[in-house]
PDB file of N, CA and C in Angstrom:
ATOM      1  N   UNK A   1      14.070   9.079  17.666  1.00  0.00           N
ATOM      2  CA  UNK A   1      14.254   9.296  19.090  1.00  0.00           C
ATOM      3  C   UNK A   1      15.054  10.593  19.275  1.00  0.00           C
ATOM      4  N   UNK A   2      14.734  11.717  20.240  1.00  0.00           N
ATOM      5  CA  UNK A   2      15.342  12.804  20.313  1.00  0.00           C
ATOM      6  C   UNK A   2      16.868  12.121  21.204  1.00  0.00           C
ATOM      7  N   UNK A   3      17.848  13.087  20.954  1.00  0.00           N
ATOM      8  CA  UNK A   3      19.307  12.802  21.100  1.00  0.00           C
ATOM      9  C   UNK A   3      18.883  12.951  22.681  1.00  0.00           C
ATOM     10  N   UNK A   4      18.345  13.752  23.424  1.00  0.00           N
ATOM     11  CA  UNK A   4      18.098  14.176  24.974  1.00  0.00           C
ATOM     12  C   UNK A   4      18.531  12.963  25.624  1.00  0.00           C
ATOM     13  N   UNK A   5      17.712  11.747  25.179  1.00  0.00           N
ATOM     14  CA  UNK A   5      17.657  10.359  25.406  1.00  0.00           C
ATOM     15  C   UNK A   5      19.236   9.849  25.981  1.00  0.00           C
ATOM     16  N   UNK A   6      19.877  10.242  25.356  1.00  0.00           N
ATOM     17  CA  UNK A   6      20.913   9.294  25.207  1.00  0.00           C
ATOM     18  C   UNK A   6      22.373  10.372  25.292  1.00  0.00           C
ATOM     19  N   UNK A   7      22.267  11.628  25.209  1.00  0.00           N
ATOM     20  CA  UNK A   7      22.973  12.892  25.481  1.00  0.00           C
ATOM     21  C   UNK A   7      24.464  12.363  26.507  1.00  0.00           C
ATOM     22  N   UNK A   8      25.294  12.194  26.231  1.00  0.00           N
ATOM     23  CA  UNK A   8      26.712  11.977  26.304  1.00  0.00           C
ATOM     24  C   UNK A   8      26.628  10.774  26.804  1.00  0.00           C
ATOM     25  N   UNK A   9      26.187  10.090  26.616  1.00  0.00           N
ATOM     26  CA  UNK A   9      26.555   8.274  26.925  1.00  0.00           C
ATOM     27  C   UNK A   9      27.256   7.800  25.223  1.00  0.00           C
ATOM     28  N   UNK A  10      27.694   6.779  25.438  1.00  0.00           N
ATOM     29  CA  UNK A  10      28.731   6.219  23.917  1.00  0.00           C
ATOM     30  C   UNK A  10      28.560   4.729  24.239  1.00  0.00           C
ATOM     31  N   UNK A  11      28.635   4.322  22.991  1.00  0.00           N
ATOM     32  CA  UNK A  11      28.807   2.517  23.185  1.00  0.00           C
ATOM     33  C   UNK A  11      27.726   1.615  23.510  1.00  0.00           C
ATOM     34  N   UNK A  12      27.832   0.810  24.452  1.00  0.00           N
ATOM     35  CA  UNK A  12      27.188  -0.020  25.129  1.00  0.00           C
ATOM     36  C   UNK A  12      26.354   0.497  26.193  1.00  0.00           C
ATOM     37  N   UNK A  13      26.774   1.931  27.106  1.00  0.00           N
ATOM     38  CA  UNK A  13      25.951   2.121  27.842  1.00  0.00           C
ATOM     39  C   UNK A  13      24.710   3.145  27.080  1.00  0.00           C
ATOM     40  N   UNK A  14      24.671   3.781  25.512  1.00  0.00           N
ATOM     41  CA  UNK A  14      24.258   4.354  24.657  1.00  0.00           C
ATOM     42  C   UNK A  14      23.053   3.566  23.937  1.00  0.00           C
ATOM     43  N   UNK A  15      23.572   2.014  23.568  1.00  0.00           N
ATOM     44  CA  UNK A  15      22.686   1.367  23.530  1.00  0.00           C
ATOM     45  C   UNK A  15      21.637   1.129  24.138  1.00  0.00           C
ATOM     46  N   UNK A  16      22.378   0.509  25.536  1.00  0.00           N
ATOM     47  CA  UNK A  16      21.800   0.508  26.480  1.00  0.00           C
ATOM     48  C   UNK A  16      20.256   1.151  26.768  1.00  0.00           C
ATOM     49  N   UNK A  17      20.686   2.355  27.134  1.00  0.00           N
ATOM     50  CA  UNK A  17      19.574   3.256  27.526  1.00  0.00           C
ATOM     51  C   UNK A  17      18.506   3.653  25.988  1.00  0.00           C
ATOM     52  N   UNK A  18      19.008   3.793  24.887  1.00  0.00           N
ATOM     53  CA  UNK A  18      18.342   4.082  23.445  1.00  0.00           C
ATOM     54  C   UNK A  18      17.204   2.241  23.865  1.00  0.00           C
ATOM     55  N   UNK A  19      17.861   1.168  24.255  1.00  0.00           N
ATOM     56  CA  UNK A  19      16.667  -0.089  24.115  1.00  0.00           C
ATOM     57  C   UNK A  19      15.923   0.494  25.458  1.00  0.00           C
ATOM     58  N   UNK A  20      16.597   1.126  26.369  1.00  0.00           N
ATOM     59  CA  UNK A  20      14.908   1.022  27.913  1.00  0.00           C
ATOM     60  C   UNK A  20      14.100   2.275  27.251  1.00  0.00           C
ATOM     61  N   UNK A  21      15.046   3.662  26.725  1.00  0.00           N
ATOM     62  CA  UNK A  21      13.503   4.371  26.243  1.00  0.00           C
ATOM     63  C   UNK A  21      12.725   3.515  25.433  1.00  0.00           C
ATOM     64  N   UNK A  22      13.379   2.503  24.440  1.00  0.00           N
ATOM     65  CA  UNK A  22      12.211   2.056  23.494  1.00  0.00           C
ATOM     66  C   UNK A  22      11.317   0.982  23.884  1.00  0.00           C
ATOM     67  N   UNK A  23      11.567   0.683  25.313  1.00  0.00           N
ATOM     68  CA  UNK A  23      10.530  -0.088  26.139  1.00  0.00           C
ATOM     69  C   UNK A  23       9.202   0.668  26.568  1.00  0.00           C
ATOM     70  N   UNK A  24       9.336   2.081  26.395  1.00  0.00           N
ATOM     71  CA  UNK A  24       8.615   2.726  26.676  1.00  0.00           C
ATOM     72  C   UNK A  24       7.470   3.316  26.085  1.00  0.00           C
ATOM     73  N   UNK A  25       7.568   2.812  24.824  1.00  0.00           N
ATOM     74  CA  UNK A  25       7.363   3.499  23.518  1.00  0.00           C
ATOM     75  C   UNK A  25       5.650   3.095  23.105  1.00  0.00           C
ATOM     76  N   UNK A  26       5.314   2.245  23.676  1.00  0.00           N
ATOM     77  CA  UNK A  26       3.613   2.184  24.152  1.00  0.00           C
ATOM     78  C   UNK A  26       2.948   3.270  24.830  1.00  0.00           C
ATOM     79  N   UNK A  27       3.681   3.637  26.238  1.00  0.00           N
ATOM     80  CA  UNK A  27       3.197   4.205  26.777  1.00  0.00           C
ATOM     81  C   UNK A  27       3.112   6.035  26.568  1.00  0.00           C
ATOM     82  N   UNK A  28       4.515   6.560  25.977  1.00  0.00           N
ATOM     83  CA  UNK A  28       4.886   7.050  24.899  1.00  0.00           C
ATOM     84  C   UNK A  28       3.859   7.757  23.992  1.00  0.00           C
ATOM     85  N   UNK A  29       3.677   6.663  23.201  1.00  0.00           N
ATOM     86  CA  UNK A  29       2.423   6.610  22.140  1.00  0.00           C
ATOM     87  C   UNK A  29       1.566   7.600  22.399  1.00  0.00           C
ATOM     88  N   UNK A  30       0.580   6.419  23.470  1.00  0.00           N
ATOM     89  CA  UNK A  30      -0.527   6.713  24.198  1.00  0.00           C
ATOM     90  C   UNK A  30      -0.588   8.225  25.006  1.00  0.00           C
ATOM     91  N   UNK A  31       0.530   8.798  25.303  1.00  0.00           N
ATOM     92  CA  UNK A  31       0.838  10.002  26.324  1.00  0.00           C
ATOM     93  C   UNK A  31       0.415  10.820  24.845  1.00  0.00           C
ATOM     94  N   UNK A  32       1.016  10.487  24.008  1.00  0.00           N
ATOM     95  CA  UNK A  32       1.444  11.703  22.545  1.00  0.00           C
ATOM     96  C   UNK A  32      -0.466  11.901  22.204  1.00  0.00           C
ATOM     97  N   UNK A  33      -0.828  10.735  22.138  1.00  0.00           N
ATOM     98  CA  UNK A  33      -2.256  11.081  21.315  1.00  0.00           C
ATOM     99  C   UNK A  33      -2.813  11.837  22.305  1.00  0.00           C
ATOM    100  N   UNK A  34      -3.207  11.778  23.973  1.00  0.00           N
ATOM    101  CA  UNK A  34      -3.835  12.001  24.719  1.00  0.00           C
ATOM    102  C   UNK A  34      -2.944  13.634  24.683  1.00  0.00           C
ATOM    103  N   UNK A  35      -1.835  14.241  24.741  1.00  0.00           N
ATOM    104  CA  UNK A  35      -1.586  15.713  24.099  1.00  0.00           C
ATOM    105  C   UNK A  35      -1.926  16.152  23.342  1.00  0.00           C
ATOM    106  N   UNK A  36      -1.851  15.504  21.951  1.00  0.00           N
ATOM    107  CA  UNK A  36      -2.430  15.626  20.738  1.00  0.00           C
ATOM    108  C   UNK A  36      -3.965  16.514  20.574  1.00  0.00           C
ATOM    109  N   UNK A  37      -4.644  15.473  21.664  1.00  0.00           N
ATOM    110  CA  UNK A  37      -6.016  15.362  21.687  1.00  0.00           C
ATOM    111  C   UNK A  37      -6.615  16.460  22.670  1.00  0.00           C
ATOM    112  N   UNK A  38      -5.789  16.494  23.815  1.00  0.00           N
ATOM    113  CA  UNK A  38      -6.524  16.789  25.313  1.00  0.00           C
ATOM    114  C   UNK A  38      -5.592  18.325  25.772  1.00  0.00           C
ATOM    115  N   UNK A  39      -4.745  18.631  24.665  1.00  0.00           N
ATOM    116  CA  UNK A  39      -3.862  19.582  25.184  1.00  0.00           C
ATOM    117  C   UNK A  39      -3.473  20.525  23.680  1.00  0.00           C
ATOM    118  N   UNK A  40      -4.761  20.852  23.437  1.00  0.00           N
ATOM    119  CA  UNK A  40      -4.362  21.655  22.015  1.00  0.00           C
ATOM    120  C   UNK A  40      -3.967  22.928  21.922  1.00  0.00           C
ATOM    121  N   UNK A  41      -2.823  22.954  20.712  1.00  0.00           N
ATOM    122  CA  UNK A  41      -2.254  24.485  21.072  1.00  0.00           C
ATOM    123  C   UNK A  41      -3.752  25.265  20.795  1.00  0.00           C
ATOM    124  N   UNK A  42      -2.778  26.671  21.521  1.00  0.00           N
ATOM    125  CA  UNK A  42      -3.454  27.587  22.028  1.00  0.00           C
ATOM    126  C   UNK A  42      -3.456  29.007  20.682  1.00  0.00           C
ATOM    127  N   UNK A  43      -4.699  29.507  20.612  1.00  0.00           N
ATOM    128  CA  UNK A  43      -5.055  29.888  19.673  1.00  0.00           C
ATOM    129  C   UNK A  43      -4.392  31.536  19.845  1.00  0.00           C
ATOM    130  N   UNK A  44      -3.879  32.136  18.867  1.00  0.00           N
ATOM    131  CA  UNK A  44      -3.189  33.617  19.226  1.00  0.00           C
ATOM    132  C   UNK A  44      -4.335  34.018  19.703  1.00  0.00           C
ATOM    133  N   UNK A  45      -3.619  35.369  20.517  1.00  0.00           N
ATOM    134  CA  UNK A  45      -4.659  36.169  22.118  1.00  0.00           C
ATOM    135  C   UNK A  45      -4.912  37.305  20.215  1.00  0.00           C
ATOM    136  N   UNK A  46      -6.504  37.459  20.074  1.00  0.00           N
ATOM    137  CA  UNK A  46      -6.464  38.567  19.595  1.00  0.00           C
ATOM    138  C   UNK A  46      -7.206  39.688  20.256  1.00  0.00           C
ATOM    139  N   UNK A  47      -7.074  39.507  21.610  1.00  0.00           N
ATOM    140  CA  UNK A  47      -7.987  40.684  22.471  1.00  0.00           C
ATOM    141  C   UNK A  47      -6.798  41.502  22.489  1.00  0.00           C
ATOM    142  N   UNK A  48      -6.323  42.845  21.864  1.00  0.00           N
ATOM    143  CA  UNK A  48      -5.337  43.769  21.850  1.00  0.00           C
ATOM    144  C   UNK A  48      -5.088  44.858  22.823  1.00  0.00           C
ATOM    145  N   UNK A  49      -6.203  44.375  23.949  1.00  0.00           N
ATOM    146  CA  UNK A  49      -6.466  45.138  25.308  1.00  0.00           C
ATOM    147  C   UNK A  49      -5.092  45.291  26.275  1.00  0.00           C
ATOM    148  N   UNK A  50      -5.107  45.940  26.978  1.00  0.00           N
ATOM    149  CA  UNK A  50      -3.734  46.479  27.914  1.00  0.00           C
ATOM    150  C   UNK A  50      -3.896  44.764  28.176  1.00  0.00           C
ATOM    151  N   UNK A  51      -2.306  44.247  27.797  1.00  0.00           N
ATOM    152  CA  UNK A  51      -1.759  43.534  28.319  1.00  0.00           C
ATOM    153  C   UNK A  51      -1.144  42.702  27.216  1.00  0.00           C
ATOM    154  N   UNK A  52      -2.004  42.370  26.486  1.00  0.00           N
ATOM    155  CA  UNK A  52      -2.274  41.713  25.030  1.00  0.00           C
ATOM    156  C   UNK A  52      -1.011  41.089  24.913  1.00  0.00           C
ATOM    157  N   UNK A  53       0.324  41.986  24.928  1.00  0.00           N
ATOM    158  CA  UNK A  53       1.652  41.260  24.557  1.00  0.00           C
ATOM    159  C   UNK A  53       1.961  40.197  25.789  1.00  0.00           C
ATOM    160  N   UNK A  54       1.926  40.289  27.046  1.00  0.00           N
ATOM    161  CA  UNK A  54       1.730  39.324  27.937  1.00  0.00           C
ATOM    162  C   UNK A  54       1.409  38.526  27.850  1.00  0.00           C
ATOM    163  N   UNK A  55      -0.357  38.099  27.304  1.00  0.00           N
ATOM    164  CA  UNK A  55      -1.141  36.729  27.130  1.00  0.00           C
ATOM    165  C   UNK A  55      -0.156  36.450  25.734  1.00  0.00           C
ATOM    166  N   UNK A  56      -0.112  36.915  24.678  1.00  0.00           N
ATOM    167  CA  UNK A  56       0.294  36.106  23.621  1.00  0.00           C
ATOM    168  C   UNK A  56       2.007  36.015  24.320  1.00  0.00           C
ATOM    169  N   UNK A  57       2.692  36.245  24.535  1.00  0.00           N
ATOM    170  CA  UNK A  57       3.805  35.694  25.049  1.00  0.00           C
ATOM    171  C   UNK A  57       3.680  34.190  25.402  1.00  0.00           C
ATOM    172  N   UNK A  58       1.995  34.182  26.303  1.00  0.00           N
ATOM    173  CA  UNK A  58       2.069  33.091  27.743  1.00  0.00           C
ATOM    174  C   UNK A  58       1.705  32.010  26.612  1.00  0.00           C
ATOM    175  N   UNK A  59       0.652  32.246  25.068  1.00  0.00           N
ATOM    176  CA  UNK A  59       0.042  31.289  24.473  1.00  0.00           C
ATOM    177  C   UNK A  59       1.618  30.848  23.722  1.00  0.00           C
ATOM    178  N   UNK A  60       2.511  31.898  22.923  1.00  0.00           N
ATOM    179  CA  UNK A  60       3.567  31.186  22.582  1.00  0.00           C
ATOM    180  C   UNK A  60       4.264  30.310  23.013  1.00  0.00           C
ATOM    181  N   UNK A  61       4.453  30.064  24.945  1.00  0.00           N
ATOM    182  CA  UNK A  61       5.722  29.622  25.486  1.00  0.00           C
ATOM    183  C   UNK A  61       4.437  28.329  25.645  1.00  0.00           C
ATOM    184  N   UNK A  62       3.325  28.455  25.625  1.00  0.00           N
ATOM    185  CA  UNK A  62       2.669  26.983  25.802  1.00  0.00           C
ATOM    186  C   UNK A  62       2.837  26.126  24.606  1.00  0.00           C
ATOM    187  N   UNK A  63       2.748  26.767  23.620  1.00  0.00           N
ATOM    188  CA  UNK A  63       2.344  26.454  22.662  1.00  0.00           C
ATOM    189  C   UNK A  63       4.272  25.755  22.139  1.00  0.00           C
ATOM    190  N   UNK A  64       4.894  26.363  22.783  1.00  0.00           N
ATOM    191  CA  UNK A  64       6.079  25.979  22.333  1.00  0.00           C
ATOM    192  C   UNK A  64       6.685  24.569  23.295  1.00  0.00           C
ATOM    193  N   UNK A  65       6.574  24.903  24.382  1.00  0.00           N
ATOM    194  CA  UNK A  65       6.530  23.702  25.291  1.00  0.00           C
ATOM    195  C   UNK A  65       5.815  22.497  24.907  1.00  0.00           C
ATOM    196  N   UNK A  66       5.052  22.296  24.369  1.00  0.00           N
ATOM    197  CA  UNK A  66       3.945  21.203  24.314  1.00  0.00           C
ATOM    198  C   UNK A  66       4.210  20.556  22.907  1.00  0.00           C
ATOM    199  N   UNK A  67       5.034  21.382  21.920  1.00  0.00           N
ATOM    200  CA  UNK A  67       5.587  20.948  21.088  1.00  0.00           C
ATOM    201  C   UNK A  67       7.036  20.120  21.092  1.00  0.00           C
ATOM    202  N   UNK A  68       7.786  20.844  21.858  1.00  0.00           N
ATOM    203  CA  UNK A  68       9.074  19.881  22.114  1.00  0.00           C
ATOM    204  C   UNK A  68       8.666  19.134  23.223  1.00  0.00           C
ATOM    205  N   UNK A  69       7.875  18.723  24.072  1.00  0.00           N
ATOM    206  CA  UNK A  69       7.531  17.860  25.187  1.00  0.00           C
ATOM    207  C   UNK A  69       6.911  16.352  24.107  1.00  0.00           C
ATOM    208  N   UNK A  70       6.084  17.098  22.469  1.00  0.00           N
ATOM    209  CA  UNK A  70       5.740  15.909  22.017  1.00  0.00           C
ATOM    210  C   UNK A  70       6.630  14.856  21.129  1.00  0.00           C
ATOM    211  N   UNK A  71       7.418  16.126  20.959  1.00  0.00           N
ATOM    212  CA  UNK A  71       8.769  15.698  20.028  1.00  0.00           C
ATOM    213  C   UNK A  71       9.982  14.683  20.977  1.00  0.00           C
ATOM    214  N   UNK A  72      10.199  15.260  22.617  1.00  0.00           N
ATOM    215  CA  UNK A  72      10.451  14.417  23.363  1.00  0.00           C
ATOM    216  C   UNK A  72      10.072  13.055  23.563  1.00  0.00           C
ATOM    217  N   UNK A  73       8.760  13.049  23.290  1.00  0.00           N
ATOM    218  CA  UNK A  73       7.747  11.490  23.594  1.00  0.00           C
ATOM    219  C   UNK A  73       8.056  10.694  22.155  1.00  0.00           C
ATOM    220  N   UNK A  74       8.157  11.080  20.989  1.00  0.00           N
ATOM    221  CA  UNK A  74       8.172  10.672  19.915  1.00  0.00           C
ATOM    222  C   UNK A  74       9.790   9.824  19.848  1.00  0.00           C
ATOM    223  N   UNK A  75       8.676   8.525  19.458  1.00  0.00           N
ATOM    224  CA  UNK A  75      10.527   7.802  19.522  1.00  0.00           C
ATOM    225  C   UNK A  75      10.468   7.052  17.790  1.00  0.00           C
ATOM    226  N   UNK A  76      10.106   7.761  17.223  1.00  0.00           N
ATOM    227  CA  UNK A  76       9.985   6.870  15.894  1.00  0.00           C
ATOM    228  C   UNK A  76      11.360   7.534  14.874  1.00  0.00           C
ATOM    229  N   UNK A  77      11.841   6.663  14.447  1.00  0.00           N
ATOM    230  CA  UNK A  77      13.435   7.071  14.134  1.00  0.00           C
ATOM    231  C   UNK A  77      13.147   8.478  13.021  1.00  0.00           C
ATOM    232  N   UNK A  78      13.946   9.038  12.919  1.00  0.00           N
ATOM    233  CA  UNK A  78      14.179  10.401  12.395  1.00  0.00           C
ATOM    234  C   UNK A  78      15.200  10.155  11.419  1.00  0.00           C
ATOM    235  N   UNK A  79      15.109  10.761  10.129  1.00  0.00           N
ATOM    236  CA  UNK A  79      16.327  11.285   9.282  1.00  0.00           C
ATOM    237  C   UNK A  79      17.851  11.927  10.073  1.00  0.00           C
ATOM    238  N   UNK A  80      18.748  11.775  10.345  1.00  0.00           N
ATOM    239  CA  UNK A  80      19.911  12.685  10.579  1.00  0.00           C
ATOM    240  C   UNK A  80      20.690  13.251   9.725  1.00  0.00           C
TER     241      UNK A  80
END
């Protein structure tokens, strides 16, 4: 589960909220494959035409977003 989750809570109210995200964790799932599937990164711009550094900027910041958005959804415990 990413720390975001649970980001300055302690204790009981830490718990707390770490068990309602993991109520979620079906739906979760299901969101991750349907990104996985329906939202694939984006392939480098190799058209080197006036602008070129622009589009590959726009494919990086997608491509970077959609990665921590899946890492967000992912609640399956992690090494620390």
């Amino acid at each position: 589960m990413h720390i975001a989750w649970t980001k300055n809570l302690t204790g009981e109210e830490k718990q707390r909220r770490k068990n309602e995200v993991m109520s979620y964790k079906n739906a979760f799932d299901d969101l991750k494959q349907i990104l996985e599937k329906d939202f694939l990164k984006k392939e480098a711009d190799r058209d080197y035409s006036d602008g070129w550094e622009h589009r590959q900027i726009a494919v990086n910041e997608y491509n970077a977003a959609l990665t921590e958005l899946i890492k967000l959804i992912d609640l399956e415990p992690k090494d620390e």
